[in-house]
N, C-alpha and C. Protein backbone atom coordinates (compact mmCIF):
# COMPACT_ATOMS: atom_id res chain seq x y z
N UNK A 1 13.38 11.27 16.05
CA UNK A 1 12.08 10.62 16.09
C UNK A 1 12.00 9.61 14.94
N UNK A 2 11.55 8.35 15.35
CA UNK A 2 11.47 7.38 14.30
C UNK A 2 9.82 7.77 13.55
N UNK A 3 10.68 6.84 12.29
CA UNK A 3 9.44 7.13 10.93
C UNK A 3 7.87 6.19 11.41
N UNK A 4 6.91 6.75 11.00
CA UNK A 4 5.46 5.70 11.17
C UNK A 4 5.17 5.26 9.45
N UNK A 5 4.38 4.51 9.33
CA UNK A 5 4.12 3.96 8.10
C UNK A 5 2.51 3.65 8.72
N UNK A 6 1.84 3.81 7.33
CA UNK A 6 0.48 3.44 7.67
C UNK A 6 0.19 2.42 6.53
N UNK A 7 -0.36 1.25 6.79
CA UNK A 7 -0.36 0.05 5.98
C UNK A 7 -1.91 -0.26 6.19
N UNK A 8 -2.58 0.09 4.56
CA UNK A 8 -4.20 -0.24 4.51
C UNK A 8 -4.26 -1.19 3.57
N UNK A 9 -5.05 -2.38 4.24
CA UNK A 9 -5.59 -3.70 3.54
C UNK A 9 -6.63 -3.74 3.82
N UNK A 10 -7.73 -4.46 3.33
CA UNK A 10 -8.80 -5.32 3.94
C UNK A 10 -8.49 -6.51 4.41
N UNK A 11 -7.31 -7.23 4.06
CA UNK A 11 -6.71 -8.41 4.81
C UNK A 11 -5.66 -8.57 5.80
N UNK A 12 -6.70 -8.63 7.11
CA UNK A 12 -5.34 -8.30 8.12
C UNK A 12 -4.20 -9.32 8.20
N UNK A 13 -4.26 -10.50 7.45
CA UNK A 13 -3.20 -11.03 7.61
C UNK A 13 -2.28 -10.66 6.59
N UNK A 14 -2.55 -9.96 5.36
CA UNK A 14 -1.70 -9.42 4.70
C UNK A 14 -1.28 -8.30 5.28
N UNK A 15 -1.55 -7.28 5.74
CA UNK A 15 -1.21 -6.25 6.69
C UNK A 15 0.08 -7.11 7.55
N UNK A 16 -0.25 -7.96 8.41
CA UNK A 16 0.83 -8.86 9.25
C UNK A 16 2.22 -9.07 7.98
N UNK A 17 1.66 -9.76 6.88
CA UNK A 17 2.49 -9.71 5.86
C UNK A 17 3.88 -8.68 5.81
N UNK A 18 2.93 -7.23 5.16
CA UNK A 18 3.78 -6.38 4.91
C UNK A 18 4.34 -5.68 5.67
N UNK A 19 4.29 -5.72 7.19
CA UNK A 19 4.61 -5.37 8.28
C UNK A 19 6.18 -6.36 8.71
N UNK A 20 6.19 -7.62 8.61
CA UNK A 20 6.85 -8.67 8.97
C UNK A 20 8.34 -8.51 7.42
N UNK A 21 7.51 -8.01 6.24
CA UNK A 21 8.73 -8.28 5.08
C UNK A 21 9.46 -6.92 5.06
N UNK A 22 8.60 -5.53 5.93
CA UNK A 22 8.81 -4.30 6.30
C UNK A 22 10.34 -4.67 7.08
N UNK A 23 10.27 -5.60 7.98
CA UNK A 23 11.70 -5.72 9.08
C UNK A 23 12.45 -6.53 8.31
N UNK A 24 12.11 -7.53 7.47
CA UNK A 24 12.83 -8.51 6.87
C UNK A 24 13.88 -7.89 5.85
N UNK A 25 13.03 -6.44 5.50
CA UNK A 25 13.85 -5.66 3.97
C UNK A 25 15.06 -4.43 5.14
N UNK A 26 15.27 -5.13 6.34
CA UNK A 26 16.07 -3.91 7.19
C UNK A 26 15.08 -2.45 7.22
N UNK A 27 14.05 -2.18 6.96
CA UNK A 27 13.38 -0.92 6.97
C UNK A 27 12.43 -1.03 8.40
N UNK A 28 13.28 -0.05 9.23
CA UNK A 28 12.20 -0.48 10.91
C UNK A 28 12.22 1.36 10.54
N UNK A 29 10.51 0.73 11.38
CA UNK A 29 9.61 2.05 11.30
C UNK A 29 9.16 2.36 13.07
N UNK A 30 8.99 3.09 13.67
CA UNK A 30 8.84 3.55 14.79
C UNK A 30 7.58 2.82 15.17
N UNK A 31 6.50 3.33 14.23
CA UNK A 31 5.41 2.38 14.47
C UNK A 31 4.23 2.47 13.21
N UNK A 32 4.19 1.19 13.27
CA UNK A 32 3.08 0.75 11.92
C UNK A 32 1.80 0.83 12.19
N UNK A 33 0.87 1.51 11.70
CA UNK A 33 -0.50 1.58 11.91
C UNK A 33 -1.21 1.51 10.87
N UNK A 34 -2.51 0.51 10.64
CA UNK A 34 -3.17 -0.16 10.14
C UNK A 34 -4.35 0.21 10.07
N UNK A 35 -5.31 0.14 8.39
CA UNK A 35 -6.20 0.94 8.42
C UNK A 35 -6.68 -0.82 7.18
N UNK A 36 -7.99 -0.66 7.30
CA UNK A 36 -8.85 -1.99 6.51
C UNK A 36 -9.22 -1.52 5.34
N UNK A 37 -8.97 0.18 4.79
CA UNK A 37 -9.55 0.09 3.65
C UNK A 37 -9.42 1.70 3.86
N UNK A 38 -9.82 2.10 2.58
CA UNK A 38 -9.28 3.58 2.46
C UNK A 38 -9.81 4.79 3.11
N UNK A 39 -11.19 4.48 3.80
CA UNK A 39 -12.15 5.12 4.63
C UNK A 39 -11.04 5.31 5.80
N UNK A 40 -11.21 3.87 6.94
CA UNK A 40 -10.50 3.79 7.79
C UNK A 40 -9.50 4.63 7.82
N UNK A 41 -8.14 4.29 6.42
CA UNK A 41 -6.80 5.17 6.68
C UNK A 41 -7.51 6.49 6.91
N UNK A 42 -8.32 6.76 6.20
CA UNK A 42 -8.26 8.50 6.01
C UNK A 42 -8.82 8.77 7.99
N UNK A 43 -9.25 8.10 8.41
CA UNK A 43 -9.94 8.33 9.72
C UNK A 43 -7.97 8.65 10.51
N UNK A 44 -7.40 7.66 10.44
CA UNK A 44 -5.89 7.22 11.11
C UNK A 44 -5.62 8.34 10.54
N UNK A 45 -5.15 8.80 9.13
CA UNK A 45 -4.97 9.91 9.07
C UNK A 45 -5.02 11.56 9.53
N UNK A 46 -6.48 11.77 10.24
CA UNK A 46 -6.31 12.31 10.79
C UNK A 46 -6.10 12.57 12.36
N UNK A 47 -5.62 11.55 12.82
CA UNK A 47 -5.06 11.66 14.22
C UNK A 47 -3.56 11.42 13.97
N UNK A 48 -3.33 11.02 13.32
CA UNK A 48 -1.83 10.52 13.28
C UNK A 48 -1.12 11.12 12.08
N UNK A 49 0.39 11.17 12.11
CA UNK A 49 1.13 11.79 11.15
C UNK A 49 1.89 10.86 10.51
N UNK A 50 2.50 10.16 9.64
CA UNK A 50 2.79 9.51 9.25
C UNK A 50 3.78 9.69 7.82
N UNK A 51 4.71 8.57 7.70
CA UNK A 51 5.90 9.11 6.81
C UNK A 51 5.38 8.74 5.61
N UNK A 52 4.89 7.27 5.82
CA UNK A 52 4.83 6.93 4.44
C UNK A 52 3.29 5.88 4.66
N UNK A 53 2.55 5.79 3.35
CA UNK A 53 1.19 4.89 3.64
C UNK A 53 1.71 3.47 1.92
N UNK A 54 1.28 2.62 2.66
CA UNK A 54 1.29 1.14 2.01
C UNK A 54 0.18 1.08 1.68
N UNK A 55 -0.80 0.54 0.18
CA UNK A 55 -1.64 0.37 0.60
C UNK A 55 -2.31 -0.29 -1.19
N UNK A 56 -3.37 -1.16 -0.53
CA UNK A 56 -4.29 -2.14 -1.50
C UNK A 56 -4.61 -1.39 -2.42
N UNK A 57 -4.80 -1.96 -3.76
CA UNK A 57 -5.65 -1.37 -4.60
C UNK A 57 -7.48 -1.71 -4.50
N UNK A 58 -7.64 -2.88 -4.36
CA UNK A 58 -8.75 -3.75 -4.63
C UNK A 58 -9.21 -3.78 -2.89
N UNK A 59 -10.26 -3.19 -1.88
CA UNK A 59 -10.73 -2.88 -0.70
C UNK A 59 -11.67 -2.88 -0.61
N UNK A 60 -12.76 -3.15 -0.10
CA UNK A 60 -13.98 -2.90 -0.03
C UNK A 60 -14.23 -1.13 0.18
N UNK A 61 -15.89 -1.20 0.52
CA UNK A 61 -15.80 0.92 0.91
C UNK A 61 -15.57 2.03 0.38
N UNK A 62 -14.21 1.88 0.37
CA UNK A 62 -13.37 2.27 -0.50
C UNK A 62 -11.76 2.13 -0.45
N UNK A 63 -11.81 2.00 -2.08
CA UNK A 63 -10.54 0.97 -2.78
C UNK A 63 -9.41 2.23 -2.90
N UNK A 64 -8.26 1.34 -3.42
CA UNK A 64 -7.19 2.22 -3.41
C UNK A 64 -6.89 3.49 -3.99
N UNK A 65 -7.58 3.11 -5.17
CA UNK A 65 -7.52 4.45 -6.46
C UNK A 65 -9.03 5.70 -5.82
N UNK A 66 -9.79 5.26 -5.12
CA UNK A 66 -10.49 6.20 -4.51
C UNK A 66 -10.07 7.14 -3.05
N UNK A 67 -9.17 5.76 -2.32
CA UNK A 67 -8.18 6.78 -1.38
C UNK A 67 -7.54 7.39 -1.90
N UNK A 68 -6.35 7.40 -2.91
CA UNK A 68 -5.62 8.54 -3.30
C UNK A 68 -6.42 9.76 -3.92
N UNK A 69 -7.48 9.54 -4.28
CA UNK A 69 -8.37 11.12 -5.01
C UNK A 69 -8.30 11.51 -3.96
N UNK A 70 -9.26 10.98 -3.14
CA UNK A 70 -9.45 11.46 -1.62
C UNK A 70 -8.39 12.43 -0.64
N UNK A 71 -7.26 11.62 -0.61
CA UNK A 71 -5.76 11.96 -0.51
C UNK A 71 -5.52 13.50 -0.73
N UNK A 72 -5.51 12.99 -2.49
CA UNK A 72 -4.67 14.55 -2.98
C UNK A 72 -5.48 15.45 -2.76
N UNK A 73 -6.67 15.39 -2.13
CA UNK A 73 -7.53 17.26 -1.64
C UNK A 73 -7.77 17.21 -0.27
N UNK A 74 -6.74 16.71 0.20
CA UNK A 74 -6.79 17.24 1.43
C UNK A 74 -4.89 17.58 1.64
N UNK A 75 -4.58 18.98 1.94
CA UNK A 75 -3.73 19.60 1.97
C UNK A 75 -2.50 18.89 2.96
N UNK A 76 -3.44 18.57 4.21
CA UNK A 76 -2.08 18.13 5.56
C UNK A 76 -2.11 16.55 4.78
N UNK A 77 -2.32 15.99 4.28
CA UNK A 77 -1.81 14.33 3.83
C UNK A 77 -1.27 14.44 2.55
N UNK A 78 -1.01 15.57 1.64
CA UNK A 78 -1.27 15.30 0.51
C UNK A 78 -0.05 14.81 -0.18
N UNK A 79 1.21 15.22 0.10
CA UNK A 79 2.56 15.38 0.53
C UNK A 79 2.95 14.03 0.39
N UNK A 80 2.13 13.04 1.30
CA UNK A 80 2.35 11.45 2.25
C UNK A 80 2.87 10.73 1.41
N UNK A 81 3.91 10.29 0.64
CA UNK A 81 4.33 9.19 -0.52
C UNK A 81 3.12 8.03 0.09
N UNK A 82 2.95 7.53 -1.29
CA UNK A 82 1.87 6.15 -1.16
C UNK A 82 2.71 4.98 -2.38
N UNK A 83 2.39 3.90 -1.93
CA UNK A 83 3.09 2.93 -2.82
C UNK A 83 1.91 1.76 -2.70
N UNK A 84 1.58 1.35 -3.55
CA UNK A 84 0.21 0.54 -4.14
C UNK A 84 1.09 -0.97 -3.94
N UNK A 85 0.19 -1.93 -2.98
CA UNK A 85 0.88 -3.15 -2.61
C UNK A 85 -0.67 -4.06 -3.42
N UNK A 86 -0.22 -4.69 -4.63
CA UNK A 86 -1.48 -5.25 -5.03
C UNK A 86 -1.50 -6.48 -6.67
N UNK A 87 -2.32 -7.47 -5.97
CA UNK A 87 -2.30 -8.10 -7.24
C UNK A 87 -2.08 -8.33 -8.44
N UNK A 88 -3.06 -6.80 -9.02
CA UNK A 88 -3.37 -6.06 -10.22
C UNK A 88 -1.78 -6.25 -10.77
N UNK A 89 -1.96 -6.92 -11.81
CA UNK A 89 -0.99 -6.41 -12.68
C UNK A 89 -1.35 -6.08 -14.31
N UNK A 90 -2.53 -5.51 -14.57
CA UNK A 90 -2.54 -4.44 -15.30
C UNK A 90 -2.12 -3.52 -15.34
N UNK A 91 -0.83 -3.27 -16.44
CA UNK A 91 -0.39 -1.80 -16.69
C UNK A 91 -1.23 -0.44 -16.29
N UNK A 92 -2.56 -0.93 -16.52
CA UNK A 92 -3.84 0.39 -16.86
C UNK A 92 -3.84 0.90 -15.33
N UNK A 93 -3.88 -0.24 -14.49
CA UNK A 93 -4.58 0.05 -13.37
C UNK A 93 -3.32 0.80 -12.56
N UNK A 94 -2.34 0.69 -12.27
CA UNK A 94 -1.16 0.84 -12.20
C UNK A 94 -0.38 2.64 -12.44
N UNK A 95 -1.34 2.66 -13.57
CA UNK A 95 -0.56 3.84 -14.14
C UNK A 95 -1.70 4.64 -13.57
N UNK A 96 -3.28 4.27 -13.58
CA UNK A 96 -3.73 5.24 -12.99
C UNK A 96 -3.59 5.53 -11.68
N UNK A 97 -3.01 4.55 -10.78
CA UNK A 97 -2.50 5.00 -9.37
C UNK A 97 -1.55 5.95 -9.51
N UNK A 98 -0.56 5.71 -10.52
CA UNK A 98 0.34 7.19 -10.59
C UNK A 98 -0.01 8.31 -11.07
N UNK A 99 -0.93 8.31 -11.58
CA UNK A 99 -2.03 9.50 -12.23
C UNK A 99 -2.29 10.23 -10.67
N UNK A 100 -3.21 9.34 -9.90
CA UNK A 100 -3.52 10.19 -8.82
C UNK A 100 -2.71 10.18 -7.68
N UNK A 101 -1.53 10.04 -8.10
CA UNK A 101 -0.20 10.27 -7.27
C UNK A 101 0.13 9.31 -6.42
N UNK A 102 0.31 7.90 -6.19
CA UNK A 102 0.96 6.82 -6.21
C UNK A 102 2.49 7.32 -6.17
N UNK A 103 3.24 7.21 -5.57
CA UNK A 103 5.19 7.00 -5.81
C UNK A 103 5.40 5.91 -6.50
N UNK A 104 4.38 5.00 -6.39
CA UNK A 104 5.13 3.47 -6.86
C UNK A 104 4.30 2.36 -6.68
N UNK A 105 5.08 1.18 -7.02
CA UNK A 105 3.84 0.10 -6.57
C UNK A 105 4.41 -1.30 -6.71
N UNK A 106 4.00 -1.66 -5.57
CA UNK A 106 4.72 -3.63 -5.63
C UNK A 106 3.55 -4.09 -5.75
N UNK A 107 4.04 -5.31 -6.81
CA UNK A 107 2.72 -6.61 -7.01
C UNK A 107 3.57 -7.63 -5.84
N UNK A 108 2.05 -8.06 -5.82
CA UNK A 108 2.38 -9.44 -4.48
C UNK A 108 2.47 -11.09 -5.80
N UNK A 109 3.02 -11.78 -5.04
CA UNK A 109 3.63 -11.54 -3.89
C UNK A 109 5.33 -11.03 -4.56
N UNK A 110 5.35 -10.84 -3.22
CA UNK A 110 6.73 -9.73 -3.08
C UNK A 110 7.27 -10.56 -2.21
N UNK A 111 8.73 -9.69 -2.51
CA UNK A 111 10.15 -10.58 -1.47
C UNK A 111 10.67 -9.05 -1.03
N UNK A 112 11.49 -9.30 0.51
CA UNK A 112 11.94 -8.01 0.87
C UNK A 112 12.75 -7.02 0.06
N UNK A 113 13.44 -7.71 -1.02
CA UNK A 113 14.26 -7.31 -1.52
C UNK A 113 13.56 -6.33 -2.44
N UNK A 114 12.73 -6.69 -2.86
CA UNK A 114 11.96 -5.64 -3.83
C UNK A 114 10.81 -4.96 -2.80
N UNK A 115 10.39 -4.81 -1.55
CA UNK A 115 10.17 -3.78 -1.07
C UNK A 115 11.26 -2.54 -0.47
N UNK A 116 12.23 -3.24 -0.20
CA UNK A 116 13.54 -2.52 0.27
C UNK A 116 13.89 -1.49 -1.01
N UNK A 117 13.69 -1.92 -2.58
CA UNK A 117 14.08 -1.33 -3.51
C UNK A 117 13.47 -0.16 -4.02
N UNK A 118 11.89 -0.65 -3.74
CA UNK A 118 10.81 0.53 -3.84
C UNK A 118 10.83 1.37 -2.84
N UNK A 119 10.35 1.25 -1.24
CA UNK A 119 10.54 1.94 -0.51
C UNK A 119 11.97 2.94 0.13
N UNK A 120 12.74 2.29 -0.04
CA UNK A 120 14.02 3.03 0.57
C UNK A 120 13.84 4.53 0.36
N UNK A 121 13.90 4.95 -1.31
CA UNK A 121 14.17 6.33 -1.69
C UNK A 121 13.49 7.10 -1.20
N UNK A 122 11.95 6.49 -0.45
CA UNK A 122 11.08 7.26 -0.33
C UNK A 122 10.69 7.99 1.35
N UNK A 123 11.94 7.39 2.18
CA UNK A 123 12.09 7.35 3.66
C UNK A 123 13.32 8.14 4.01
């Protein structure tokens, strides 16, 4: 059975983005599903199972560092590697995504080569 990835932006053309540099870095996923913001994923979340979640820091609703709290107390997602795809390049902001359990994190813009580098280990 192929892997799913769940990729949350508020910008669906960045979503198209990381979906398109997803095949470009050789990493094919069974199927990519798309959430606008951290509410949404958690909705996708629970219908769907998923290997790995991509996802914004900066979202409307709710933002990235409030999906992962969210995340880590709920038992069946909690597991899910997450990798923070985002502007921010404050150290601060960064480290507190790995605080609330983040695997990792690419600043944009990004080239496949450095999503291929982050994601691989984690698939």
């Amino acid at each position: 059975m192929g892997k799913k990835v769940l990729i949350v932006d508020d910008s669906s053309t960045m979503r198209k983005i990381v979906t398109r540099c997803l095949r470009q870095a050789g990493l094919e996923f069974e199927e990519v599903l798309e959430a606008g913001d951290g509410q949404e994923a958690l909705q996708v979340l629970q219908g769907a199972k998923v290997d790995l979640i991509l996802s914004d820091i900066n979202m409307p609703n709710m933002d990235g560092l409030a999906f992962l709290k969210e995340k880590a107390g709920n038992d069946a997602i909690k597991d899910i590697p997450v990798v923070m795809i985002s502007t921010e390049s404050g150290d601060d902001i960064v480290t507190e995504a790995k605080k609330l359990g983040a695997a990792g994190s690419i600043k944009k813009p990004f080239t496949p080569d450095q999503v291929n580098e982050t994601i691989m280990p984690l698939i």
